[in-house]
Protein backbone atom coordinates (compact mmCIF):
# COMPACT_ATOMS: atom_id res chain seq x y z
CA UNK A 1 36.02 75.21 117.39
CA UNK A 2 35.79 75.10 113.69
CA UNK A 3 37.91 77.50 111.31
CA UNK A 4 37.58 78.40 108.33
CA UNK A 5 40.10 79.92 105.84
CA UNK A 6 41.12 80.68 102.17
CA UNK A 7 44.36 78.92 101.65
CA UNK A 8 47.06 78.65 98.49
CA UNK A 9 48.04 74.88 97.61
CA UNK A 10 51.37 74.89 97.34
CA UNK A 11 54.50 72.74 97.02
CA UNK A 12 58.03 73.27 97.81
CA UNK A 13 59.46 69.80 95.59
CA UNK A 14 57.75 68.70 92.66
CA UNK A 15 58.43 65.67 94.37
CA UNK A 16 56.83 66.32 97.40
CA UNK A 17 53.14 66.63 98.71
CA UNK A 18 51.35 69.62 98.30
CA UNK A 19 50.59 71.52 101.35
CA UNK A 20 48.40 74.30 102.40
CA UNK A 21 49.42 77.06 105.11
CA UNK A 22 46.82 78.37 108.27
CA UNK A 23 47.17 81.43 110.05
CA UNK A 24 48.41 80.85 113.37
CA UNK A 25 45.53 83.54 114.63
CA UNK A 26 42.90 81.24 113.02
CA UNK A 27 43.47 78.23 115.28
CA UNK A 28 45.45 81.04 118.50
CA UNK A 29 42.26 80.18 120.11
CA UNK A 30 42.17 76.36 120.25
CA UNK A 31 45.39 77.15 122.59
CA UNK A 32 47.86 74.30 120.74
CA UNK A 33 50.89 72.86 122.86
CA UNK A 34 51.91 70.51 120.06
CA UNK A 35 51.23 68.86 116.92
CA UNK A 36 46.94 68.29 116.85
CA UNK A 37 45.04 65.77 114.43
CA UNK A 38 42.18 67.84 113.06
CA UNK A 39 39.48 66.89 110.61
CA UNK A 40 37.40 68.75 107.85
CA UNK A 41 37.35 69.96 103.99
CA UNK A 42 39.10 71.43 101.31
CA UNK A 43 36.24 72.95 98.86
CA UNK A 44 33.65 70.58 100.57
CA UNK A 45 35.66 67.19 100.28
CA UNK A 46 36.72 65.18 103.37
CA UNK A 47 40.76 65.84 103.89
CA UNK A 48 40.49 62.86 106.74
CA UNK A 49 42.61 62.92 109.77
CA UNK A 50 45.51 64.97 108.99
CA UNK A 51 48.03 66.51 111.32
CA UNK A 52 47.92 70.33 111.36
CA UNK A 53 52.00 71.14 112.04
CA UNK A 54 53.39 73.72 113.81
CA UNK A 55 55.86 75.94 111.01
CA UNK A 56 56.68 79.01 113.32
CA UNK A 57 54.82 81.80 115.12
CA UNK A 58 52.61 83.03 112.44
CA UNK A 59 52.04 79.70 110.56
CA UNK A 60 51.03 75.75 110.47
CA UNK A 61 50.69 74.04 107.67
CA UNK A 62 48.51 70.66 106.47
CA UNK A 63 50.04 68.36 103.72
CA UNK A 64 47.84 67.01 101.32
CA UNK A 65 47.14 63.91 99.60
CA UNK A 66 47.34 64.41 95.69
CA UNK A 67 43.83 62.30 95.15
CA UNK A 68 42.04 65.21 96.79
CA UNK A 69 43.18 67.91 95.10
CA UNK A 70 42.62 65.76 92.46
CA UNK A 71 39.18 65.53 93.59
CA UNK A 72 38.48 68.59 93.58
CA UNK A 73 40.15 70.05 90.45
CA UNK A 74 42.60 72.04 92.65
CA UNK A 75 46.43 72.28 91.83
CA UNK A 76 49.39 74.13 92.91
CA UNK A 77 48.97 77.95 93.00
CA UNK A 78 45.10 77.66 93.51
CA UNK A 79 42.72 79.27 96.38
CA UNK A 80 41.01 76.65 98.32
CA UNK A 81 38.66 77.07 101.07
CA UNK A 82 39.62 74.88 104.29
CA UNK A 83 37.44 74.11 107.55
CA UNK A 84 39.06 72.22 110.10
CA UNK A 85 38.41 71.40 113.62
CA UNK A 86 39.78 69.06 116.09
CA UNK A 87 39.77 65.83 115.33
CA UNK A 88 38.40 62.96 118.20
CA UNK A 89 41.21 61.68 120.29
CA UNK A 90 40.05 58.47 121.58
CA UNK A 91 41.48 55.29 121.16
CA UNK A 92 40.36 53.08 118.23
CA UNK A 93 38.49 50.25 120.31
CA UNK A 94 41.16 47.70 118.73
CA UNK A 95 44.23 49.83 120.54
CA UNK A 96 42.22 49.54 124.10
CA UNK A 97 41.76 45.95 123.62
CA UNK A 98 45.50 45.15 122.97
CA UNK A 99 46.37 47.14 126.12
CA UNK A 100 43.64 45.48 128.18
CA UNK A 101 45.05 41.98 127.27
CA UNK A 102 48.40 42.46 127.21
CA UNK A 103 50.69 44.07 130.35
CA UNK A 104 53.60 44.40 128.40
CA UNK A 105 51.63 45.88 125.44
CA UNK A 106 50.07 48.57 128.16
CA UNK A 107 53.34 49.40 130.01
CA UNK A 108 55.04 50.37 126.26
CA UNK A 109 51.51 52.51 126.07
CA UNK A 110 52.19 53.69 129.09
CA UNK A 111 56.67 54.84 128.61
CA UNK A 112 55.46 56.59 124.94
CA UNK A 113 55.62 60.35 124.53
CA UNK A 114 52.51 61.91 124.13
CA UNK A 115 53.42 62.81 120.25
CA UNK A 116 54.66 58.86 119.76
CA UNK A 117 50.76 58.35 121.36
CA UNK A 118 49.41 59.72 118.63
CA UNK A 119 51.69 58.72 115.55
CA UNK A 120 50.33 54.84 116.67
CA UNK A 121 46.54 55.76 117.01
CA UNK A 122 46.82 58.03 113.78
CA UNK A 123 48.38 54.51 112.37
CA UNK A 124 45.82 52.22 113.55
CA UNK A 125 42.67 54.81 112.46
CA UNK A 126 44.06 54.63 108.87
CA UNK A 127 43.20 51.19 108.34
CA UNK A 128 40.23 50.55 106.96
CA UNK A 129 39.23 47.12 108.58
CA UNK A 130 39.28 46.12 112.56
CA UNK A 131 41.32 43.47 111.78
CA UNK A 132 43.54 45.48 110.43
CA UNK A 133 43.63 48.03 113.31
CA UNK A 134 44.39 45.21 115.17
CA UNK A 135 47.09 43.89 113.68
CA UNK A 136 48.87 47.49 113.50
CA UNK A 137 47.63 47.96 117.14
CA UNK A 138 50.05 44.77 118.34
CA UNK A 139 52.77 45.78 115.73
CA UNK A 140 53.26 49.06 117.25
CA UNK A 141 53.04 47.75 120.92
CA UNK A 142 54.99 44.44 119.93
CA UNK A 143 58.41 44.54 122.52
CA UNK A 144 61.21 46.18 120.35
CA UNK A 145 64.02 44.94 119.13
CA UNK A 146 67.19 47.11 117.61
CA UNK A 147 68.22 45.70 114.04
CA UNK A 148 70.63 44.46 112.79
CA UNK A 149 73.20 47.23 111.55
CA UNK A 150 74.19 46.31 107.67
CA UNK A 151 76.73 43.33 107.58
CA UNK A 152 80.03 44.21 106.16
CA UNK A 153 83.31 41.91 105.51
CA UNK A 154 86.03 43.64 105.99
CA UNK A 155 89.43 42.30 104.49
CA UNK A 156 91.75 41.85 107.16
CA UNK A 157 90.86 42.63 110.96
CA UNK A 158 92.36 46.33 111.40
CA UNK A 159 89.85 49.26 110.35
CA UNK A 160 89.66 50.69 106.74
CA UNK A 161 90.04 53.87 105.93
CA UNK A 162 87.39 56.21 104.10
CA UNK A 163 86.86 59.48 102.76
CA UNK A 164 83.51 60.88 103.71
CA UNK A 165 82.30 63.74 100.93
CA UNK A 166 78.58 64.94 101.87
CA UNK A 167 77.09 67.17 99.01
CA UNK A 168 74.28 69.35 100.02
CA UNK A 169 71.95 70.66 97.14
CA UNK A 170 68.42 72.83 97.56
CA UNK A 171 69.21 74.89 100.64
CA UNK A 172 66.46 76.59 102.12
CA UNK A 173 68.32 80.43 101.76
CA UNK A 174 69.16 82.96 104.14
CA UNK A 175 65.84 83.93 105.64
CA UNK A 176 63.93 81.02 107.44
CA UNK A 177 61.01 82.49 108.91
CA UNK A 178 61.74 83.82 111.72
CA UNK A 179 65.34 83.04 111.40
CA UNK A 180 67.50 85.23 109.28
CA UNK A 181 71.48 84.93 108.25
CA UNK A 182 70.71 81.17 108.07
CA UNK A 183 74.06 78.92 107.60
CA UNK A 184 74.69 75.36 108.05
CA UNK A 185 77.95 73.53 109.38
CA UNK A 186 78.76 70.30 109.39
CA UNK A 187 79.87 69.41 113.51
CA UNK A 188 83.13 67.74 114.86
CA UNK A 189 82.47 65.61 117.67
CA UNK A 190 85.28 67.07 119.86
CA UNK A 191 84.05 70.27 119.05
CA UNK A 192 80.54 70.45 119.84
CA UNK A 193 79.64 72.66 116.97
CA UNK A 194 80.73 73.24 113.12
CA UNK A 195 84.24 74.68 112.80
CA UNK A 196 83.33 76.39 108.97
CA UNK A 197 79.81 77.42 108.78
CA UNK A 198 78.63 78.08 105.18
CA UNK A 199 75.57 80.77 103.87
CA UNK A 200 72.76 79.28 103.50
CA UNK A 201 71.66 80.84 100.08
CA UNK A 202 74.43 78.35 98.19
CA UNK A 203 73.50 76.69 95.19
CA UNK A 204 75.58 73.48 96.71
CA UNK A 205 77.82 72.87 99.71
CA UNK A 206 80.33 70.21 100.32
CA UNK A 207 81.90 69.00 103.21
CA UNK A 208 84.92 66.25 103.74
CA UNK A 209 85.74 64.06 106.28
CA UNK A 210 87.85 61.06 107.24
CA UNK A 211 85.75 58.26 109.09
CA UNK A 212 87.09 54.64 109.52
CA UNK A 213 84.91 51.40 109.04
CA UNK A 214 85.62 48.70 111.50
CA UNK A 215 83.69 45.23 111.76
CA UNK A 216 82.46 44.00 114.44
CA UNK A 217 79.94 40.66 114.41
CA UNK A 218 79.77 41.00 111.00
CA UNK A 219 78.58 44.46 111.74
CA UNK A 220 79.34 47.77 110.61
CA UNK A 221 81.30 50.12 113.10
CA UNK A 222 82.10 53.82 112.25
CA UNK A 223 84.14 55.84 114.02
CA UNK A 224 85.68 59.50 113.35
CA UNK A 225 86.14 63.14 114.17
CA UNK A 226 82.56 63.70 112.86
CA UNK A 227 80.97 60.75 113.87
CA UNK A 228 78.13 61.11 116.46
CA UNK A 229 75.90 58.50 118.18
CA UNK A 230 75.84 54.96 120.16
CA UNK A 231 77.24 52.49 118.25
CA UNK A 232 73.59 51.35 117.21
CA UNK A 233 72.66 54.52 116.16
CA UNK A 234 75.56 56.45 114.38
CA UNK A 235 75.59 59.70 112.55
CA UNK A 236 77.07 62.63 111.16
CA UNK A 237 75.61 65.96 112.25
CA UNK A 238 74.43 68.85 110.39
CA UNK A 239 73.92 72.22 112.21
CA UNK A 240 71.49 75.37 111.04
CA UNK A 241 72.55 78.41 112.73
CA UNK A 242 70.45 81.46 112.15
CA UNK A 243 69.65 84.96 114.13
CA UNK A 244 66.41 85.34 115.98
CA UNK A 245 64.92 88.86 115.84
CA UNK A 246 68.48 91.16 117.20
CA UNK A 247 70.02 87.81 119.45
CA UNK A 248 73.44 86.64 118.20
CA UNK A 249 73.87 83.43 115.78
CA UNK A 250 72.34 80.38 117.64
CA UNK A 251 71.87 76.98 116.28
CA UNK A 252 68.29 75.97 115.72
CA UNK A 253 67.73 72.44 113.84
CA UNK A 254 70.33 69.74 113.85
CA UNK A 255 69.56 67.21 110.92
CA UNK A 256 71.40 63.76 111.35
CA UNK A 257 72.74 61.65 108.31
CA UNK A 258 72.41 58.62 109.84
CA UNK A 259 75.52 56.56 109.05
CA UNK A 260 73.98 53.02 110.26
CA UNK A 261 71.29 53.12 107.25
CA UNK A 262 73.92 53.03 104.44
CA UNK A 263 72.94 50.20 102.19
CA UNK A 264 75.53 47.14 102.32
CA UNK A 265 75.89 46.79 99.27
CA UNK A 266 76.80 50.55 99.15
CA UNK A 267 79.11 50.30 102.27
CA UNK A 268 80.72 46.78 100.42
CA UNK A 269 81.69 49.02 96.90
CA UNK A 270 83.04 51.90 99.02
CA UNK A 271 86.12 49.70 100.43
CA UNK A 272 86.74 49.01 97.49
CA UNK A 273 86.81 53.00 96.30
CA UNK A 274 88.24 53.87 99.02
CA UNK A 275 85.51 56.85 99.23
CA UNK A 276 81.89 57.05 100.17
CA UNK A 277 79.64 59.98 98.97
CA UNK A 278 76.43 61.05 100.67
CA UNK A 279 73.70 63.32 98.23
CA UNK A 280 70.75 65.12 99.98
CA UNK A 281 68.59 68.16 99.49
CA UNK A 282 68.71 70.66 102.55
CA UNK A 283 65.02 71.59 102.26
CA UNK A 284 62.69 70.31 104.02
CA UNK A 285 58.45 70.32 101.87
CA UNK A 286 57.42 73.24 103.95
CA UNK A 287 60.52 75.03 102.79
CA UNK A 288 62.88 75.05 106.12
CA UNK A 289 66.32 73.64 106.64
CA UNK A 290 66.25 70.03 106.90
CA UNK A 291 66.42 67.91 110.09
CA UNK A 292 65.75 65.23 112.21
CA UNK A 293 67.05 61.49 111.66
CA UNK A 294 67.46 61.29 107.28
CA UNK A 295 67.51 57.86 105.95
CA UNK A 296 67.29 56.70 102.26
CA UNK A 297 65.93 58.00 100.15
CA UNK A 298 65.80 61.29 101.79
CA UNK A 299 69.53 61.29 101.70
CA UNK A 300 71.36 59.29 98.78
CA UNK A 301 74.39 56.77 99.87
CA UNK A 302 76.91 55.53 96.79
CA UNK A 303 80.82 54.50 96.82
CA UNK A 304 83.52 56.46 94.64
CA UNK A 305 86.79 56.50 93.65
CA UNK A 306 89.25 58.66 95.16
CA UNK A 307 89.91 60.31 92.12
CA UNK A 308 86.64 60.66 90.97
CA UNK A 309 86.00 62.57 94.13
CA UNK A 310 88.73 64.93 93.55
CA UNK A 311 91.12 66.76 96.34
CA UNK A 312 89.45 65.88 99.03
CA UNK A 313 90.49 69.42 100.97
C-alpha cells in the first residue's frame, strides 16, 4: 500500500500553501471513494497526517506545510520524492472516551458525515498533548449552537436600500481540467441559474445587484433577487459552467459569498454609502474555480459611495 512518486512543489498564490500533485494511477489501486488521510515523506522527512484530495480523474494533490519544505531545502518548481500510504483511522483514545461518557456527545458522533468524521479526529490527532485532544474532542462534540448574525441599527424601521457590486479578480481560465469553455455567472434566485454568464479567461468580472438590509433583533436580514439561503445562513451564489468531454454547458461548482459573515462594522459604513462592495479571487490553491461557503478573508467585505462605485448597470 505504499507509493512512491517524483512530484513538482508547486503553488498557485504566493499567498497560498505549496502543494504537490499524485498521479491518480499511483494510488487507482488503494480504490479511494473520498478524501483519505495518508502518512509518509517528502525527501525522507515526515509530512504528518495530511489529506491526499481528490483534483479530477487523473490527479490528487497534498498541500504542504512551508516548515518542511523548509526542512528539506525544497521550494517551488523543485522535484521531490514522495511516499505515502494510508494513514491509521482509529479514534484518538481521548475521542472514544468523550463518546463513552457522554450520550449526547455519541449521538452528534453518530448524525456526522463520514468526511465531518474525519475533519474532528484529524483535529484532535494534531494536538500534541491528551489534554489537549481532549479538550478539542468535547469542543467538536459540544451541542451546537447557530451565532449570532452581525448586529446592525438600522435608522428607522422600513428596510434600506443597497447596491451590491461583487468584483471577481484571478479567474481560473477557460480550461479546468477536465472542464473546458469554463464561465461563471452570478444566479438570480427566481431564476435558478445566472442570466449573463461571463468567460472565464477575464482579467476581472463584475457583477451588480440590488439587495435590501432589514433588522430584525438587532440582527441583520438580507433579502433580494440574488439572495440565497435561510435567514441564518444567507448568500449570494456564484455558478461555474463548463463542457465535459462533447456534453453541452453544465454547471459544475457553485461558490457561495456568504452574506451573514459581513463584518458589522462593514455592514454599519455601508448604510451610510449607500453601497457595499465584495473583493475575491476566483481561484481556488490547486488552481480551479472557487467554491464552497467563502468567508473573510477569502472574500473581502467594505462599504462605498455610490459614486465611487460608478453606474451601477
Amino acid at each position: 500500500m505504499i507509493v512512491t512518486v517524483t512530484v513538482l512543489i508547486q503553488q498557485k498564490d504566493p499567498a497560498g500553501s505549496a502543494f504537490v500533485v499524485v498521479p491518480a494511477n499511483a494510488v487507482a489501486a488503494w480504490g479511494l471513494t473520498r478524501t483519505p488521510t495518508v502518512e509518509g515523506t517528502l525527501d525522507g522527512a515526515p509530512i504528518g497526517r495530511r489529506s491526499l484530495v481528490h483534483w479530477d480523474e487523473q490527479r490528487w494533490f497534498i498541500e504542504l506545510r512551508r516548515e518542511l519544505t523548509v526542512s528539506i531545502g525544497r521550494g517551488v518548481g523543485d522535484l521531490a520524492t514522495l511516499t505515502i500510504h494510508p494513514a491509521s483511522t482509529e479514534l484518538p483514545t481521548e475521542l472514544c472516551e468523550v463518546i463513552e461518557a457522554d450520550p449526547g456527545a455519541a449521538l452528534r458522533w453518530e448524525a456526522a458525515s463520514a468526511a465531518q468524521q474525519r475533519m474532528i479526529r484529524e483535529d484532535i490527532l494534531g494536538a500534541k498533548t491528551s489534554a489537549a485532544r481532549r479538550r478539542r474532542a468535547e469542543k467538536a462534540l459540544a451541542p451546537c449552537e447557530r451565532p449570532p448574525k452581525p448586529a446592525v441599527k438600522l435608522a428607522g424601521a422600513g428596510p434600506r436600500p443597497l447596491l451590491l457590486r461583487v468584483v471577481g479578480s484571478d479567474l481560473p481560465g477557460l480550461v479546468c481540467e477536465p472542464y473546458r469553455d469554463v464561465h461563471v455567472g452570478m444566479v438570480e434566485r427566481t431564476r435558478g441559474e445566472p442570466e449573463v454568464l461571463v468567460p472565464a479567461n477575464r482579467p476581472q468580472v463584475t457583477w451588480n445587484t440590488r439587495i435590501e438590509l432589514r433588522e430584525g433583533a438587532g440582527q441583520a436580514a438580507f433579502r433580494g433577487p440574488a439572495v440565497s439561503g435561510p435567514p441564518h445562513e444567507t448568500f449570494v451564489y456564484l455558478t461555474w459552467v463548463g463542457r465535459l468531454d462533447g456534453a453541452h454547458p453544465a454547471m459544475f461548482r457553485r461558490a457561495k459569498l456568504r452574506l451573514d459573515k459581513i463584518p458589522p462594522e462593514v455592514l454599519a459604513a455601508a448604510l451610510l454609502s449607500g453601497g457595499l462592495l465584495c473583493e475575491v479571487g476566483l481561484t481556488d490553491p490547486p488552481g480551479m474555480p472557487l467554491c464552497g461557503s467563502v468567508r473573510p478573508p477569502i472574500v473581502q467585505w467594505r462599504a462605498l459611495n455610490l459614486e465611487e462605485l460608478g453606474d451601477p448597470d
